[in-house]
C-alpha atoms as a PDB file:
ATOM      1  CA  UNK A   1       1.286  -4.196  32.954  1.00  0.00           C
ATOM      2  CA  UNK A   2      -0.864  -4.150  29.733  1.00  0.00           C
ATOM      3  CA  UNK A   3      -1.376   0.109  30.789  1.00  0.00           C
ATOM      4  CA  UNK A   4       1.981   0.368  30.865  1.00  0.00           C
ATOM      5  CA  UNK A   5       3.472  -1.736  27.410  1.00  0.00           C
ATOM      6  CA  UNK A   6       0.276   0.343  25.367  1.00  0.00           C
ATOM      7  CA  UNK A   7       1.812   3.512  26.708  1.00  0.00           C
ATOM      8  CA  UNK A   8       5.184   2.486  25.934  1.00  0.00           C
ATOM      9  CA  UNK A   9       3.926   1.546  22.763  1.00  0.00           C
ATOM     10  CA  UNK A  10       2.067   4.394  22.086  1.00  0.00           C
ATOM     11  CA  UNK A  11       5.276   6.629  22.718  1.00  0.00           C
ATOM     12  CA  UNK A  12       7.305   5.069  20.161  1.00  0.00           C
ATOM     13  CA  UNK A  13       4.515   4.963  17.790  1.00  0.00           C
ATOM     14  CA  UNK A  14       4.791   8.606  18.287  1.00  0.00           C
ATOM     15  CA  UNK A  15       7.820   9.148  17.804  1.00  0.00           C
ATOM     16  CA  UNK A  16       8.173   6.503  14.537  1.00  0.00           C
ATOM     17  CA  UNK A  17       6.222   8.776  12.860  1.00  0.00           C
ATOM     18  CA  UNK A  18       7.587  12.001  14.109  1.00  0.00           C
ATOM     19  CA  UNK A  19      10.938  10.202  12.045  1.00  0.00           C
ATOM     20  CA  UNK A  20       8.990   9.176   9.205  1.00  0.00           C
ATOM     21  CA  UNK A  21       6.631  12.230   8.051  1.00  0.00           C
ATOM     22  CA  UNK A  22       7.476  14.993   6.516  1.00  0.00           C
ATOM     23  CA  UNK A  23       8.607  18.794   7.948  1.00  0.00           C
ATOM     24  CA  UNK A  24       8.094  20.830   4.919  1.00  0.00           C
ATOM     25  CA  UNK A  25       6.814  19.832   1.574  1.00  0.00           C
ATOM     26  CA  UNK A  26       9.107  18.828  -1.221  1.00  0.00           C
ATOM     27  CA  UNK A  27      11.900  17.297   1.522  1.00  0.00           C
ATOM     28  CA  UNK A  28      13.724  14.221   1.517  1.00  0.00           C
ATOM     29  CA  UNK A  29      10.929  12.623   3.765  1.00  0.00           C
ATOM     30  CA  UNK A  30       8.160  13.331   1.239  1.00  0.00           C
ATOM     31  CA  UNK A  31       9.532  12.325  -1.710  1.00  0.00           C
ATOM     32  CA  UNK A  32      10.390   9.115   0.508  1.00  0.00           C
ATOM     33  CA  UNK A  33       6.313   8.956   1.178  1.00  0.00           C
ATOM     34  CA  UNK A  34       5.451   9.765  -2.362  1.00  0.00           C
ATOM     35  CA  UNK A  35       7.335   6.941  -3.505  1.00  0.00           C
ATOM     36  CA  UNK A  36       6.557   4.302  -1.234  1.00  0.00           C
ATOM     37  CA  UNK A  37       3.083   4.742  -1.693  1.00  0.00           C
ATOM     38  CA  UNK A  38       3.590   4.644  -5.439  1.00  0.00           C
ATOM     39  CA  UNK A  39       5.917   1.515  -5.123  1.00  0.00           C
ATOM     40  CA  UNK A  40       3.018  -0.257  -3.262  1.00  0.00           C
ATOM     41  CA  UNK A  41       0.054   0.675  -5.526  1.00  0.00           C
ATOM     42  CA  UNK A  42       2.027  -0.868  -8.265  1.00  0.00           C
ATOM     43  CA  UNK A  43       2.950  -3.736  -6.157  1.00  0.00           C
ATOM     44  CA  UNK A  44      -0.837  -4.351  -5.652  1.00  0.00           C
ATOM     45  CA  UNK A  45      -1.879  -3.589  -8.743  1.00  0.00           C
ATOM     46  CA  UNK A  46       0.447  -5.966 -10.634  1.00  0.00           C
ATOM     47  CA  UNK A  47      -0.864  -8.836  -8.231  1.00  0.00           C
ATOM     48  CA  UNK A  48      -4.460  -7.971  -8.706  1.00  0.00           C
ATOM     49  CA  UNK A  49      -3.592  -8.069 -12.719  1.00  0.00           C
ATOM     50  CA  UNK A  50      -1.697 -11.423 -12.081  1.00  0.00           C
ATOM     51  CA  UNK A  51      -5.119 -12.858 -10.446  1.00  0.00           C
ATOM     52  CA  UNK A  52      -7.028 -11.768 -13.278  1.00  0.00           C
ATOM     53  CA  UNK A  53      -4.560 -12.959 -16.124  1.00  0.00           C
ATOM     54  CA  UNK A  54      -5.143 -16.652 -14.121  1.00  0.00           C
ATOM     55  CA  UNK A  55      -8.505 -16.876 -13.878  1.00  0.00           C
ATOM     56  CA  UNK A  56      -8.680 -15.780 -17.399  1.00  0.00           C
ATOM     57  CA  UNK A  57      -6.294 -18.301 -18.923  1.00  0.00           C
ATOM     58  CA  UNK A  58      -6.397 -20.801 -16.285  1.00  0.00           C
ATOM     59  CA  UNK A  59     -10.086 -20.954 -15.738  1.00  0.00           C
ATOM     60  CA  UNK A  60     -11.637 -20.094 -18.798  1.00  0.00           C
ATOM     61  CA  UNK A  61     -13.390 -16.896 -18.050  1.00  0.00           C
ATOM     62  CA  UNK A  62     -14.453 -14.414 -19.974  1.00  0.00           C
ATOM     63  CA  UNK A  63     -12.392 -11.287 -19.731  1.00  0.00           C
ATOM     64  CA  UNK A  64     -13.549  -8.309 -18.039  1.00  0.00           C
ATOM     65  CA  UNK A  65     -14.515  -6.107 -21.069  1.00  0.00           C
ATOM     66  CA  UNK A  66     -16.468  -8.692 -22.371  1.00  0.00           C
ATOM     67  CA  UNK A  67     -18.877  -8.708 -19.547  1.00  0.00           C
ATOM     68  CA  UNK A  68     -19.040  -4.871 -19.438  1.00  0.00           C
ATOM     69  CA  UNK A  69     -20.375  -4.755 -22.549  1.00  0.00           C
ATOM     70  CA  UNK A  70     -17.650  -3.560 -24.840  1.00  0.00           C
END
């Protein structure tokens, strides 16, 4: 039974991303990847930001720079 859901799974892994990547470069499915990606790199960078404002102001840390040296 586990064989059988893994290679059930496996086949619509497959075809998920046969759906979801890209034919040809420059199509509707790559600018889709492009900007994805992009939305989540600013998504996680605006968090990671956040964590460091807090610890900043809330804790009373020095800022980054300041340890680096500059």
């Amino acid at each position: 039974m586990q064989q059988r859901f893994s290679t059930a799974f496996g086949k619509r892994l497959e075809q998920l991303m046969a759906e979801v990547m890209p034919r040809e470069r420059g199509d509707a499915r790559d600018w889709a990847l492009m900007w994805t990606s992009v939305a989540i790199f600013v998504y996680a960078s605006m968090h990671l930001y956040r964590l460091y404002a807090y610890a900043y102001y809330a804790l009373g840390l020095r800022p980054l720079a300041h340890l680096l040296g500059h």
